[in-house]
PDB file of N, CA and C in Angstrom:
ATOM      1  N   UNK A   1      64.348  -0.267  42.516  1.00  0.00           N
ATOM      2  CA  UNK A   1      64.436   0.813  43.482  1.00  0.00           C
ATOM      3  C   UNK A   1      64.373   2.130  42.715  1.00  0.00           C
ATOM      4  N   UNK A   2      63.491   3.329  43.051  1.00  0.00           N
ATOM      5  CA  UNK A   2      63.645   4.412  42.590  1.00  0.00           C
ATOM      6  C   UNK A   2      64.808   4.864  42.959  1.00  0.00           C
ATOM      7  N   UNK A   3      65.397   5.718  42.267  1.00  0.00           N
ATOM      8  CA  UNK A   3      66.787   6.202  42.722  1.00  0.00           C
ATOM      9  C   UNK A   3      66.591   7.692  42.961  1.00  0.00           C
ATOM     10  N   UNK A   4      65.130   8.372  42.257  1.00  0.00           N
ATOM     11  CA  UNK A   4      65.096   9.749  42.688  1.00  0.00           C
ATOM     12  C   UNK A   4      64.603   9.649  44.097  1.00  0.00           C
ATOM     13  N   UNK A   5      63.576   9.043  44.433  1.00  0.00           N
ATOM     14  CA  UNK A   5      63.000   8.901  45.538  1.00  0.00           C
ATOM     15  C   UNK A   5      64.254   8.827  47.267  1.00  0.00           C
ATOM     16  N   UNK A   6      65.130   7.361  46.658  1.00  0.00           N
ATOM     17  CA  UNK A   6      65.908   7.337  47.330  1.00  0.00           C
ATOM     18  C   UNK A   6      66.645   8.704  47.629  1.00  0.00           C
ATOM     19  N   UNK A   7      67.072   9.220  46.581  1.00  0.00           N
ATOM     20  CA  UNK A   7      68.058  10.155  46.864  1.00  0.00           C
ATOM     21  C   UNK A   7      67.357  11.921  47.163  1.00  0.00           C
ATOM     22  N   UNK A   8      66.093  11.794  47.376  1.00  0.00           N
ATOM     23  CA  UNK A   8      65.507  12.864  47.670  1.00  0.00           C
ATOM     24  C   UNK A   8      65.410  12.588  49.572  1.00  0.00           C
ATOM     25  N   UNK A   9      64.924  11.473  49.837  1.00  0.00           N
ATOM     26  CA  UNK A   9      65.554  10.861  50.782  1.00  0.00           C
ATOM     27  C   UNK A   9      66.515  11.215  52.415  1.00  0.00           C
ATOM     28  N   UNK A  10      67.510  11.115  50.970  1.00  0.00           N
ATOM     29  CA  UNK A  10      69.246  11.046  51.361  1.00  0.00           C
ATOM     30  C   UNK A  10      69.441  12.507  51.601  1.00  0.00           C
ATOM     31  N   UNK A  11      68.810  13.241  51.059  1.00  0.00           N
ATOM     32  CA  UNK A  11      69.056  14.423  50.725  1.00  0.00           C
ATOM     33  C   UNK A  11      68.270  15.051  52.337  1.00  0.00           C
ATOM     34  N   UNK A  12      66.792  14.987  52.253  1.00  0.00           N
ATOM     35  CA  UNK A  12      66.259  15.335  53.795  1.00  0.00           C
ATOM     36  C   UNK A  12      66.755  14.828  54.641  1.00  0.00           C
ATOM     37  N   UNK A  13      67.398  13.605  55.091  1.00  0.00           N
ATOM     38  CA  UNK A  13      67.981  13.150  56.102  1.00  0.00           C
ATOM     39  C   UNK A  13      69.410  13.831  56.131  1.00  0.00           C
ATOM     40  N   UNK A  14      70.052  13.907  55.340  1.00  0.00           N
ATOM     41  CA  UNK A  14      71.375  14.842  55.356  1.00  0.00           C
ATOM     42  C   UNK A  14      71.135  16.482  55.737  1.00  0.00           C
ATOM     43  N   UNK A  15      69.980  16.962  55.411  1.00  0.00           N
ATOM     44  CA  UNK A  15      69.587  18.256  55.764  1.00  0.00           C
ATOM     45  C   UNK A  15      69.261  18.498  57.629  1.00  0.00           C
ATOM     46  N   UNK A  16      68.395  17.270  57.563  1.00  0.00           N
ATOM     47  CA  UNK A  16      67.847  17.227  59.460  1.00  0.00           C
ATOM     48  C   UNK A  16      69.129  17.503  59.789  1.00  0.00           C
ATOM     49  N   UNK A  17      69.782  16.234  59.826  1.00  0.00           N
ATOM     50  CA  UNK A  17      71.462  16.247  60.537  1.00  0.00           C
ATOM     51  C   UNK A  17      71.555  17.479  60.564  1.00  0.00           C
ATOM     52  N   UNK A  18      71.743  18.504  59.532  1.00  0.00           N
ATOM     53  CA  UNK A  18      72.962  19.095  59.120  1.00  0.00           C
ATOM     54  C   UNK A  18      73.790  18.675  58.911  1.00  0.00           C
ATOM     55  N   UNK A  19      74.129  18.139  57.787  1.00  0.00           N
ATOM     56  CA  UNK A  19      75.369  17.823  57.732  1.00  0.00           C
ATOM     57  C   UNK A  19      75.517  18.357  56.273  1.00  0.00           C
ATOM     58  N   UNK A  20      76.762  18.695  55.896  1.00  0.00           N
ATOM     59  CA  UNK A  20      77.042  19.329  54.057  1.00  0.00           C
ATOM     60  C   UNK A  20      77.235  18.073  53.562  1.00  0.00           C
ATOM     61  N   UNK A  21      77.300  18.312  52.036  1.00  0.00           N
ATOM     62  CA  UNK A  21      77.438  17.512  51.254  1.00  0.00           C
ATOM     63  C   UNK A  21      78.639  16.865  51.091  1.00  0.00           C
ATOM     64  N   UNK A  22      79.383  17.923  51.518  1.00  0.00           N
ATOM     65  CA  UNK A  22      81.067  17.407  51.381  1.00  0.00           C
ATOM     66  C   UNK A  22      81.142  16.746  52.428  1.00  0.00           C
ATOM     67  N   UNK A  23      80.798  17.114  53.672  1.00  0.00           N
ATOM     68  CA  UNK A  23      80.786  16.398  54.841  1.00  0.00           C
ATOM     69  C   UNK A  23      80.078  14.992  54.870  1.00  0.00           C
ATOM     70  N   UNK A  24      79.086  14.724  54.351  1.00  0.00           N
ATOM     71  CA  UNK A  24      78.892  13.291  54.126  1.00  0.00           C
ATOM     72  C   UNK A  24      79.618  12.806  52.926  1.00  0.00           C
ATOM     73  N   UNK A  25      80.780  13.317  52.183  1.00  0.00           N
ATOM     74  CA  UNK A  25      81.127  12.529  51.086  1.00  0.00           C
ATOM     75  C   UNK A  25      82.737  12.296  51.939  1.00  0.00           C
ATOM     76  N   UNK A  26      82.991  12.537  52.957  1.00  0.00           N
ATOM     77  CA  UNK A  26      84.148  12.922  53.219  1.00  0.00           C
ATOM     78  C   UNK A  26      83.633  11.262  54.186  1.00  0.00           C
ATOM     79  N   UNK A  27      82.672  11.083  54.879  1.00  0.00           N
ATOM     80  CA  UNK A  27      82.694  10.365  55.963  1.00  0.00           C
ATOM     81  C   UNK A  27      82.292   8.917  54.658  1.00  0.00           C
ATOM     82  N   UNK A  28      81.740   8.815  53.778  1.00  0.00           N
ATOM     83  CA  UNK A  28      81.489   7.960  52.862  1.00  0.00           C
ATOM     84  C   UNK A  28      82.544   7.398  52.232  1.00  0.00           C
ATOM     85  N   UNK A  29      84.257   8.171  52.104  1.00  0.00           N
ATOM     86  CA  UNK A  29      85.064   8.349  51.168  1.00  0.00           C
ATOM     87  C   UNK A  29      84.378   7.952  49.675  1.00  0.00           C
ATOM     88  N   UNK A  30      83.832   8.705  49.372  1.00  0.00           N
ATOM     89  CA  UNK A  30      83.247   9.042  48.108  1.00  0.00           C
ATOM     90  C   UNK A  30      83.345  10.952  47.515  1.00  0.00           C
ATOM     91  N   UNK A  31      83.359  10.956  46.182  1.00  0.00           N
ATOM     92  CA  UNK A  31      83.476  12.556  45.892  1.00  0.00           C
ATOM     93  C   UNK A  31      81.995  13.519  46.646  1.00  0.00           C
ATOM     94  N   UNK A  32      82.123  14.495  46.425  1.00  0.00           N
ATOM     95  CA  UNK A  32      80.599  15.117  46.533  1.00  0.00           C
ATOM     96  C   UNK A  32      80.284  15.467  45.565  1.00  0.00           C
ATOM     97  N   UNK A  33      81.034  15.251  44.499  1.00  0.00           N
ATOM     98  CA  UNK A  33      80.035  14.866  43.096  1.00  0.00           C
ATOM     99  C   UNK A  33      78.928  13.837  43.243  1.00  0.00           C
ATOM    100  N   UNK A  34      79.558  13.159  43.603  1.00  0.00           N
ATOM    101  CA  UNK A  34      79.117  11.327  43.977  1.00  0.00           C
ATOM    102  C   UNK A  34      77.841  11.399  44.434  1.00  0.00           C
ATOM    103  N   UNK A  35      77.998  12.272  45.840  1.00  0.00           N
ATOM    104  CA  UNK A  35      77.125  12.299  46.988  1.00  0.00           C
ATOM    105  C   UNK A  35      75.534  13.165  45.942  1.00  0.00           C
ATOM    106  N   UNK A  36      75.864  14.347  45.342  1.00  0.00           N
ATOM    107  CA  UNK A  36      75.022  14.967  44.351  1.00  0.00           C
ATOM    108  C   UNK A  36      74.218  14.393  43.630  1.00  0.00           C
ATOM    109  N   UNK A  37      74.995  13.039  42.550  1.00  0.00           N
ATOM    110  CA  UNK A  37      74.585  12.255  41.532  1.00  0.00           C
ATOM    111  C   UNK A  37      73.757  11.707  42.743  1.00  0.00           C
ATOM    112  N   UNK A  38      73.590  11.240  43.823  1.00  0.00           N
ATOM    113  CA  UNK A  38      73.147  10.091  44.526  1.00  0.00           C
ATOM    114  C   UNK A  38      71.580  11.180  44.832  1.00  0.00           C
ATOM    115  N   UNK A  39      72.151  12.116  45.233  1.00  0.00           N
ATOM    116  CA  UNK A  39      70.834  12.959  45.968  1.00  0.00           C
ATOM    117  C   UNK A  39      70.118  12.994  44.728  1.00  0.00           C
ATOM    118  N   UNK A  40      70.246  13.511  43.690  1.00  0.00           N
ATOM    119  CA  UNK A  40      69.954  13.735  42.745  1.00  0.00           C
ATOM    120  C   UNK A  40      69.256  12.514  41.647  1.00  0.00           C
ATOM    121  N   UNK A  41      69.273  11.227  41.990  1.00  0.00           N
ATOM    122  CA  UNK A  41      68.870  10.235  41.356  1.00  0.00           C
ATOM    123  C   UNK A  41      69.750   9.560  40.265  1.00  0.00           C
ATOM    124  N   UNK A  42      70.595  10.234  39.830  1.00  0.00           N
ATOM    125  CA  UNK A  42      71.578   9.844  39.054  1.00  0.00           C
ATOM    126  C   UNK A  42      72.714   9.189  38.761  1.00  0.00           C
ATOM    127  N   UNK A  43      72.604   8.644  39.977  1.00  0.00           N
ATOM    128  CA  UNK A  43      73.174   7.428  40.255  1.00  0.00           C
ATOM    129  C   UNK A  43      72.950   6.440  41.099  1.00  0.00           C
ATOM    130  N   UNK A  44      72.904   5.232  41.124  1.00  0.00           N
ATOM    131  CA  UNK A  44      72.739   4.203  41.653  1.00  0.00           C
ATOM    132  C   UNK A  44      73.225   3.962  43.092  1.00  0.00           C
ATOM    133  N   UNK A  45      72.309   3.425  44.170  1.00  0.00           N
ATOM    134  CA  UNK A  45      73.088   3.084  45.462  1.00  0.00           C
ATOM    135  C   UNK A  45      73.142   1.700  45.518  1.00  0.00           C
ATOM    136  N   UNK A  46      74.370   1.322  45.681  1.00  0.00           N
ATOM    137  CA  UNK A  46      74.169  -0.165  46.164  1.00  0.00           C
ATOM    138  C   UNK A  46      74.013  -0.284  47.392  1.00  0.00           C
ATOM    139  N   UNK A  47      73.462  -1.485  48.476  1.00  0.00           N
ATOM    140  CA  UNK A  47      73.323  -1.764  49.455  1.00  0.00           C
ATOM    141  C   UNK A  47      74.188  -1.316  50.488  1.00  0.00           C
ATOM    142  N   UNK A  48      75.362  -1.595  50.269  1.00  0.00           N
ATOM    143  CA  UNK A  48      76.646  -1.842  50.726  1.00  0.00           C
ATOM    144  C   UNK A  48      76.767   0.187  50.896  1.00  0.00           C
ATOM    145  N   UNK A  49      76.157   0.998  50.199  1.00  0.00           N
ATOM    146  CA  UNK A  49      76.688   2.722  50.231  1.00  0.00           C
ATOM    147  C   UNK A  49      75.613   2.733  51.114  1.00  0.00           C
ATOM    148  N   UNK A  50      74.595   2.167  50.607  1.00  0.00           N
ATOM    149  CA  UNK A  50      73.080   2.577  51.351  1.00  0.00           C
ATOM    150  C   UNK A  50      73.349   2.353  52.918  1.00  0.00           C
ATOM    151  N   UNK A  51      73.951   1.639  53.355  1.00  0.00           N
ATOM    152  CA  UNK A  51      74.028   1.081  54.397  1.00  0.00           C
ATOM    153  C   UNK A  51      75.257   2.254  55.198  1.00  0.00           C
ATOM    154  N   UNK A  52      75.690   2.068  54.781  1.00  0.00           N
ATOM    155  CA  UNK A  52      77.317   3.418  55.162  1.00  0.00           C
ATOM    156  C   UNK A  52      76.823   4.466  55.116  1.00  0.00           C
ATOM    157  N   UNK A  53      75.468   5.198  54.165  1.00  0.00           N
ATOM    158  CA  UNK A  53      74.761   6.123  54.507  1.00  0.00           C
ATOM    159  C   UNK A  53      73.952   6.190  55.792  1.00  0.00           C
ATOM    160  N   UNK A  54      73.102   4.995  55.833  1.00  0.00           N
ATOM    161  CA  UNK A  54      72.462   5.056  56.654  1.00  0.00           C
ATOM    162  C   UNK A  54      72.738   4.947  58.629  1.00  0.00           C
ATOM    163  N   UNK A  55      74.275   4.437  58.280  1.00  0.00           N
ATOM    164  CA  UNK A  55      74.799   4.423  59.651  1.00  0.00           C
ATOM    165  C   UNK A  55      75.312   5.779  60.277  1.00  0.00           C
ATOM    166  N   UNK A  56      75.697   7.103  58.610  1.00  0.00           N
ATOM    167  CA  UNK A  56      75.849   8.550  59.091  1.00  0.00           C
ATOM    168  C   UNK A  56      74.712   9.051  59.505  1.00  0.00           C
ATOM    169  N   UNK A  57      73.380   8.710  59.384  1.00  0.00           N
ATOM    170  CA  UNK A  57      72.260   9.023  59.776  1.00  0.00           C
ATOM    171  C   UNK A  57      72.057   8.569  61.253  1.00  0.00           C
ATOM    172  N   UNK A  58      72.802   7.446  61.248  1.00  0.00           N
ATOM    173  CA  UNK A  58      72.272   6.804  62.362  1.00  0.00           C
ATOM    174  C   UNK A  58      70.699   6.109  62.435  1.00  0.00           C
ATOM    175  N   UNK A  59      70.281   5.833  61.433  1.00  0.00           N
ATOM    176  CA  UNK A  59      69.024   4.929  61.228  1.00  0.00           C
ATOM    177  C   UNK A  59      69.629   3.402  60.205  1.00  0.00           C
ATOM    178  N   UNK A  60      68.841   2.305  60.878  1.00  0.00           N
ATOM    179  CA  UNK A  60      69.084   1.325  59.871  1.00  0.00           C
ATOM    180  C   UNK A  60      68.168   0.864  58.308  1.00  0.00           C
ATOM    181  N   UNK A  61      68.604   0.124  58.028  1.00  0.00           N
ATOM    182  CA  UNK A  61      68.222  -0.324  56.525  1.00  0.00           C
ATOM    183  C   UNK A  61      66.780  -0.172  56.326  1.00  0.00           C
ATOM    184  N   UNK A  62      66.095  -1.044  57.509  1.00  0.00           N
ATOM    185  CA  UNK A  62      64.951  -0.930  57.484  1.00  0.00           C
ATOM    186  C   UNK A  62      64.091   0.131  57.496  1.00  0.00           C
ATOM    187  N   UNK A  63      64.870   0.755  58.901  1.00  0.00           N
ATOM    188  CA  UNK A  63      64.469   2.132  58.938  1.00  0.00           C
ATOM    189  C   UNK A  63      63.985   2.896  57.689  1.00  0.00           C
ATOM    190  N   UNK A  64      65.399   3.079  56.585  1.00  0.00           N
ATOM    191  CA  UNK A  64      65.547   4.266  55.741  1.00  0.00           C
ATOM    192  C   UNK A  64      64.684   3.488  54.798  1.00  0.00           C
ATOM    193  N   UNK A  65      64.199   2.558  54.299  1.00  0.00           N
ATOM    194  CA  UNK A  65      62.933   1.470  53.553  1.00  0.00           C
ATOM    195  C   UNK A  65      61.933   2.084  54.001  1.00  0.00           C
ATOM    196  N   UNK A  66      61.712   2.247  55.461  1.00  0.00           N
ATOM    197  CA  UNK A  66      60.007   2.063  56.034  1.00  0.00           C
ATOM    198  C   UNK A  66      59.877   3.654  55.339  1.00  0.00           C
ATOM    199  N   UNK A  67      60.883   4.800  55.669  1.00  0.00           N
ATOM    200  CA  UNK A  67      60.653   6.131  55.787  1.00  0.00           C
ATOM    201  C   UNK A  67      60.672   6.468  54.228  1.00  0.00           C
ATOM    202  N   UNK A  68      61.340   5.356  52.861  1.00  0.00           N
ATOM    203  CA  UNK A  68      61.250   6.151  51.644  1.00  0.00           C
ATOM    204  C   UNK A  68      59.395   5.602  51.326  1.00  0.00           C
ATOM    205  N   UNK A  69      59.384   4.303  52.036  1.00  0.00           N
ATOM    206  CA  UNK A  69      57.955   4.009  51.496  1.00  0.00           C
ATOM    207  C   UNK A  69      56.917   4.911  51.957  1.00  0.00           C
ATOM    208  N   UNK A  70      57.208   5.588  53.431  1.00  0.00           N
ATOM    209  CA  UNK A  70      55.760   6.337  53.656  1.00  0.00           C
ATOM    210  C   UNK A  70      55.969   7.864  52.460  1.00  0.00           C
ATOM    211  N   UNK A  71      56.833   8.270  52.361  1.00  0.00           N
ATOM    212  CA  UNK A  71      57.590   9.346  51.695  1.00  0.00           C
ATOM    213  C   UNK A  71      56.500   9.116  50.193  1.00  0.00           C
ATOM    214  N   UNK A  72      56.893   7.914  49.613  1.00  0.00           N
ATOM    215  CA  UNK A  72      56.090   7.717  48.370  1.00  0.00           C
ATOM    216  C   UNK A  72      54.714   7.398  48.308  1.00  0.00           C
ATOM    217  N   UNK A  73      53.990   7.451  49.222  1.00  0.00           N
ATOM    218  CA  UNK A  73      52.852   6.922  50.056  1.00  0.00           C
ATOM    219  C   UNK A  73      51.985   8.415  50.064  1.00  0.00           C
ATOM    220  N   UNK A  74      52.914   9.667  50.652  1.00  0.00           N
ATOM    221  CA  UNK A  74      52.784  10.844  51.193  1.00  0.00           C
ATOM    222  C   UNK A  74      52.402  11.156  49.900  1.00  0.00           C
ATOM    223  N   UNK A  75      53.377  11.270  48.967  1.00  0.00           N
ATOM    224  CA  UNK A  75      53.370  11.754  47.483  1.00  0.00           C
ATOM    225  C   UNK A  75      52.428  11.106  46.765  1.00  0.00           C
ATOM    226  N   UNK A  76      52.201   9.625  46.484  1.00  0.00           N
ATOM    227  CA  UNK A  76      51.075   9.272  45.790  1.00  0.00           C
ATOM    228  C   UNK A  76      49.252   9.860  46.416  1.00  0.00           C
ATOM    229  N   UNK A  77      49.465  10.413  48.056  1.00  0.00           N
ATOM    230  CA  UNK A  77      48.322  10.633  48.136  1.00  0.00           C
ATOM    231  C   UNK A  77      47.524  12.021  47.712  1.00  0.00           C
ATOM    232  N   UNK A  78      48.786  12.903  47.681  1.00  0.00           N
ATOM    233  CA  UNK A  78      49.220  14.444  47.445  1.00  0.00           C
ATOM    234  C   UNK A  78      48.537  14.500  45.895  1.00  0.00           C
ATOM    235  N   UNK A  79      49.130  13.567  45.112  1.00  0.00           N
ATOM    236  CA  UNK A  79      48.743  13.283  43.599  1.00  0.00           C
ATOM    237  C   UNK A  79      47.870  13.053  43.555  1.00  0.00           C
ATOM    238  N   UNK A  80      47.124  11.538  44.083  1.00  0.00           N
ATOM    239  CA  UNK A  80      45.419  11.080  43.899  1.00  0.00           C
ATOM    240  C   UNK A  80      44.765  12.608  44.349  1.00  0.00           C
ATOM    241  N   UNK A  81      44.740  13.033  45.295  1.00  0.00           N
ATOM    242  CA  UNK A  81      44.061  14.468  45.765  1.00  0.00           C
ATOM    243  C   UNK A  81      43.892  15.000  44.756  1.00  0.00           C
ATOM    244  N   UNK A  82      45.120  15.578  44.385  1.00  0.00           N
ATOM    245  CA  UNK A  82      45.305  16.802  43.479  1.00  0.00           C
ATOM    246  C   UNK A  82      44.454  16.811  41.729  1.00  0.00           C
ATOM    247  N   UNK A  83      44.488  15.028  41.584  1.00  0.00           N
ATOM    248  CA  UNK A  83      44.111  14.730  40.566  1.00  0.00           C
ATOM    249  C   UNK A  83      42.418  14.423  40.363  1.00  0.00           C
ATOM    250  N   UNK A  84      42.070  13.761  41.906  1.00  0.00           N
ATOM    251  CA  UNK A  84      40.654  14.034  42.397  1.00  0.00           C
ATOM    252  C   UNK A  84      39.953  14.825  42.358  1.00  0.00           C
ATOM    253  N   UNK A  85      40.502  16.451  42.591  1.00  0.00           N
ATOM    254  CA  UNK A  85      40.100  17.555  42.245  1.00  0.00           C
ATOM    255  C   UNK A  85      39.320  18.215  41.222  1.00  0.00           C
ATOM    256  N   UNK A  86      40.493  18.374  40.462  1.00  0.00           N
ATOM    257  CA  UNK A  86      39.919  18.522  39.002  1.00  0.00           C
ATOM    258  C   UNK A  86      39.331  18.277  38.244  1.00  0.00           C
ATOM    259  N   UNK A  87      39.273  18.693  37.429  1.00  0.00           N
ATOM    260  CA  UNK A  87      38.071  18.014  36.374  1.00  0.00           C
ATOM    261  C   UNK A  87      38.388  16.863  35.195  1.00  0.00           C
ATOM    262  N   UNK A  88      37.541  15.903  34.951  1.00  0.00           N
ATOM    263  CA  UNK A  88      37.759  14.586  34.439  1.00  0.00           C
ATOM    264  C   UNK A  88      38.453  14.656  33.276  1.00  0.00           C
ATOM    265  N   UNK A  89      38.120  15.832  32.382  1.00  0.00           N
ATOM    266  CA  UNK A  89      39.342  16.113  31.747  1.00  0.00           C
ATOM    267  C   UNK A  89      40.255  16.853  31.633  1.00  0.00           C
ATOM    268  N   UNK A  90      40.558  17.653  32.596  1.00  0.00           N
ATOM    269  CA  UNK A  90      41.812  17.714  32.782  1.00  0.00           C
ATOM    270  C   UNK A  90      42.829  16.730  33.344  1.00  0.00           C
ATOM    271  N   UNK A  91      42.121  15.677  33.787  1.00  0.00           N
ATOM    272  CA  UNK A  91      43.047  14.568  34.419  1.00  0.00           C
ATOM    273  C   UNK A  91      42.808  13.735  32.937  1.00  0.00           C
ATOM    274  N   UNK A  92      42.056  13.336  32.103  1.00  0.00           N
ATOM    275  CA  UNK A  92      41.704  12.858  30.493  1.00  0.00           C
ATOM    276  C   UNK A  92      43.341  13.565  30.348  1.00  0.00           C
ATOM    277  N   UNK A  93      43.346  14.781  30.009  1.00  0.00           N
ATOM    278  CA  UNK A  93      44.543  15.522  29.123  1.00  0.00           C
ATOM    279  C   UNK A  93      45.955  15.164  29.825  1.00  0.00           C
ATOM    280  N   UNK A  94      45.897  15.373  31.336  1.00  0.00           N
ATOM    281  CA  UNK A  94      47.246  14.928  32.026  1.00  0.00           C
ATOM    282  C   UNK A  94      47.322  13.593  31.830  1.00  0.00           C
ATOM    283  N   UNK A  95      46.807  12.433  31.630  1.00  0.00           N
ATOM    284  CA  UNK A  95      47.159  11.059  31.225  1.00  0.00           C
ATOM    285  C   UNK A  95      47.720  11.092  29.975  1.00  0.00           C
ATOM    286  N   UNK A  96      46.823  11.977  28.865  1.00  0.00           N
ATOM    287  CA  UNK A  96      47.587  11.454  28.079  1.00  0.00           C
ATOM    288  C   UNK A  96      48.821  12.268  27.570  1.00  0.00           C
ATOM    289  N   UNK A  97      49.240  13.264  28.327  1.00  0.00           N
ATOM    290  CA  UNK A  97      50.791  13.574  28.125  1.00  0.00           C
ATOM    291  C   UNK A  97      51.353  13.051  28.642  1.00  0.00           C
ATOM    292  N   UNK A  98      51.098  12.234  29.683  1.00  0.00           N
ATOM    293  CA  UNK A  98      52.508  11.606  30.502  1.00  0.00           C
ATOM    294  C   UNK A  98      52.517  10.168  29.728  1.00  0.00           C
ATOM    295  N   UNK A  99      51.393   9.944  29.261  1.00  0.00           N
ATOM    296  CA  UNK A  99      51.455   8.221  28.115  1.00  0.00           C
ATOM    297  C   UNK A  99      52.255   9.097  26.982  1.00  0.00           C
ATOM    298  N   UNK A 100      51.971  10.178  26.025  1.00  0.00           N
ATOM    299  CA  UNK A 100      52.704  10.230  24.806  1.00  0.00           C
ATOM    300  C   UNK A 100      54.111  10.607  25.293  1.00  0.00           C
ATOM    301  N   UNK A 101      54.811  10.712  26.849  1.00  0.00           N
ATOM    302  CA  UNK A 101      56.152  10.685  26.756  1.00  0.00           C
ATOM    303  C   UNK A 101      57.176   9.420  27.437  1.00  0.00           C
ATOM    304  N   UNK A 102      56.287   8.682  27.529  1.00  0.00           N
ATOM    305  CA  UNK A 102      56.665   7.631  28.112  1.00  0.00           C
ATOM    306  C   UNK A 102      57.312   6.423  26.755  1.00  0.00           C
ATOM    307  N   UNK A 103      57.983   5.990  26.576  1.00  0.00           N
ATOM    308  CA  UNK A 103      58.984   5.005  25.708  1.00  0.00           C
ATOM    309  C   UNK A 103      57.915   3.551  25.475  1.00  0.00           C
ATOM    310  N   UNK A 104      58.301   3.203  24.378  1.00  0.00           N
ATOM    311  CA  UNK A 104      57.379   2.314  23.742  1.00  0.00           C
ATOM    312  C   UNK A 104      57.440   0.830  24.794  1.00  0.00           C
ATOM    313  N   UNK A 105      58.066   1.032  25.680  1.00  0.00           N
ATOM    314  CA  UNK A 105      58.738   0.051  26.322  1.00  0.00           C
ATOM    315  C   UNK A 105      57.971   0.035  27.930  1.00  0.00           C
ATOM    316  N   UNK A 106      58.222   1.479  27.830  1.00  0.00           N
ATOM    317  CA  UNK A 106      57.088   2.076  28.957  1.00  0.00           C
ATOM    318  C   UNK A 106      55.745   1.658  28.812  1.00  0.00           C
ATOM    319  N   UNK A 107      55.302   2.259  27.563  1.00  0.00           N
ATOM    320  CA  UNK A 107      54.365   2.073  27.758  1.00  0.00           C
ATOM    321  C   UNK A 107      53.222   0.702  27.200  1.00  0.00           C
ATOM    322  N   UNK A 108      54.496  -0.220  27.312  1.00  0.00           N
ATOM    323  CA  UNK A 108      54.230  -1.729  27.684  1.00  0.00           C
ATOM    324  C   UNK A 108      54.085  -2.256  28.557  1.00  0.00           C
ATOM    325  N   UNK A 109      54.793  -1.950  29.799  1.00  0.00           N
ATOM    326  CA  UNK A 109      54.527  -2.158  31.296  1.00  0.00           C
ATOM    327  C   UNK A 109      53.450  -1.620  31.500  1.00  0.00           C
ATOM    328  N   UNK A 110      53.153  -0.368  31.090  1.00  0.00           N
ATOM    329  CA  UNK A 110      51.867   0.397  31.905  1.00  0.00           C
ATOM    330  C   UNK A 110      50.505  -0.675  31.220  1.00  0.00           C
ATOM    331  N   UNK A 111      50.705  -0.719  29.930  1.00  0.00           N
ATOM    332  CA  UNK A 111      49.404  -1.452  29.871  1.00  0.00           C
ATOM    333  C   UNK A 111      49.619  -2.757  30.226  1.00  0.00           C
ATOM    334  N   UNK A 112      50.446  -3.386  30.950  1.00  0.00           N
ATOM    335  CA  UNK A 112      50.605  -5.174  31.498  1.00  0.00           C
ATOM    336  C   UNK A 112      49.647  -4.476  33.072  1.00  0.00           C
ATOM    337  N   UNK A 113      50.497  -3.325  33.247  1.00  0.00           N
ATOM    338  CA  UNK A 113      49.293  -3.063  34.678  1.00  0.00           C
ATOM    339  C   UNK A 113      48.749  -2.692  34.646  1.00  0.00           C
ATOM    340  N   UNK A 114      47.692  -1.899  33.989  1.00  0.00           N
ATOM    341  CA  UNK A 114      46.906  -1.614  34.083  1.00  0.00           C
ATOM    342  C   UNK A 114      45.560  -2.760  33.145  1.00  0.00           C
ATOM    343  N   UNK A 115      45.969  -3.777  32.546  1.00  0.00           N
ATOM    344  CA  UNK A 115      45.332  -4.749  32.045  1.00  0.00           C
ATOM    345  C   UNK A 115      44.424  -5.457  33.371  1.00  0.00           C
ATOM    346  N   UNK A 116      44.879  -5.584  34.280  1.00  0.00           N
ATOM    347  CA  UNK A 116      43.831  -6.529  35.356  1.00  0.00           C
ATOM    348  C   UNK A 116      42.459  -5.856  35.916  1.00  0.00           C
ATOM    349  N   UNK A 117      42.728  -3.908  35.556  1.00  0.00           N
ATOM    350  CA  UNK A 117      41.763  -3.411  35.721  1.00  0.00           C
ATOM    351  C   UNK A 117      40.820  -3.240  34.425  1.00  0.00           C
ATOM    352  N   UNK A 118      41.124  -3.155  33.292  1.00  0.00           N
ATOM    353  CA  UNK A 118      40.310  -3.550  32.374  1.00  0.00           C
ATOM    354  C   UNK A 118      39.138  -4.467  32.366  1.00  0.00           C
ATOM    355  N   UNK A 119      39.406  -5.523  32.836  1.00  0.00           N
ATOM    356  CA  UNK A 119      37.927  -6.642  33.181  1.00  0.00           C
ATOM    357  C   UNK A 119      37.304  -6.811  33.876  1.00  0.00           C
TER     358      UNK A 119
END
């Protein structure tokens, strides 16, 4: 699970409401530190918060799933665009800064996926 995504999220749905931060940490019994780290990606939601969030919203599980996936959907298309645009190398140069900061570990996964398009 992304946790920025989620908690960017958490964050627009707490804004629609209106509701403050303290005010959803108060109905969570959690700090609004807590609630921050969460908006903020920096900390982890388990099911069990996700769910106690999502009932202050008044949307269910599924719900707040269907709405982070179109959310990242919105954003990956915003990106392909943006990156469509430009010119082949400037998207050449933006690949390879985001590969030279990515962890050797990282960028082991990236080439496991991106290997099926290779052939």
């Amino acid at each position: 699970m992304n946790y920025i995504q989620v908690g960017k999220l958490i964050r627009t749905l707490r804004n629609e409401k209106n509701i403050s931060m303290n005010d959803l940490a108060q109905k969570l019994v959690i700090s609004q530190a807590s609630v921050s780290r969460i908006e903020g990606g920096l900390q982890e939601v388990n099911f069990t918060m996700l769910n106690k969030i999502c009932e202050q919203f008044e949307i269910s599980l599924s719900t707040f799933f269907l709405l982070l996936e179109q959310k990242i959907d919105i954003n990956l298309d915003t990106a392909l665009n943006e990156a469509t645009t430009s010119k082949t190398e400037d998207l050449d140069e933006e690949l390879y800064k985001i590969i030279r900061g990515l962890s050797e570990d990282q960028k082991k996964g990236l080439y496991v996926l991106l290997l099926p398009y290779l052939k």
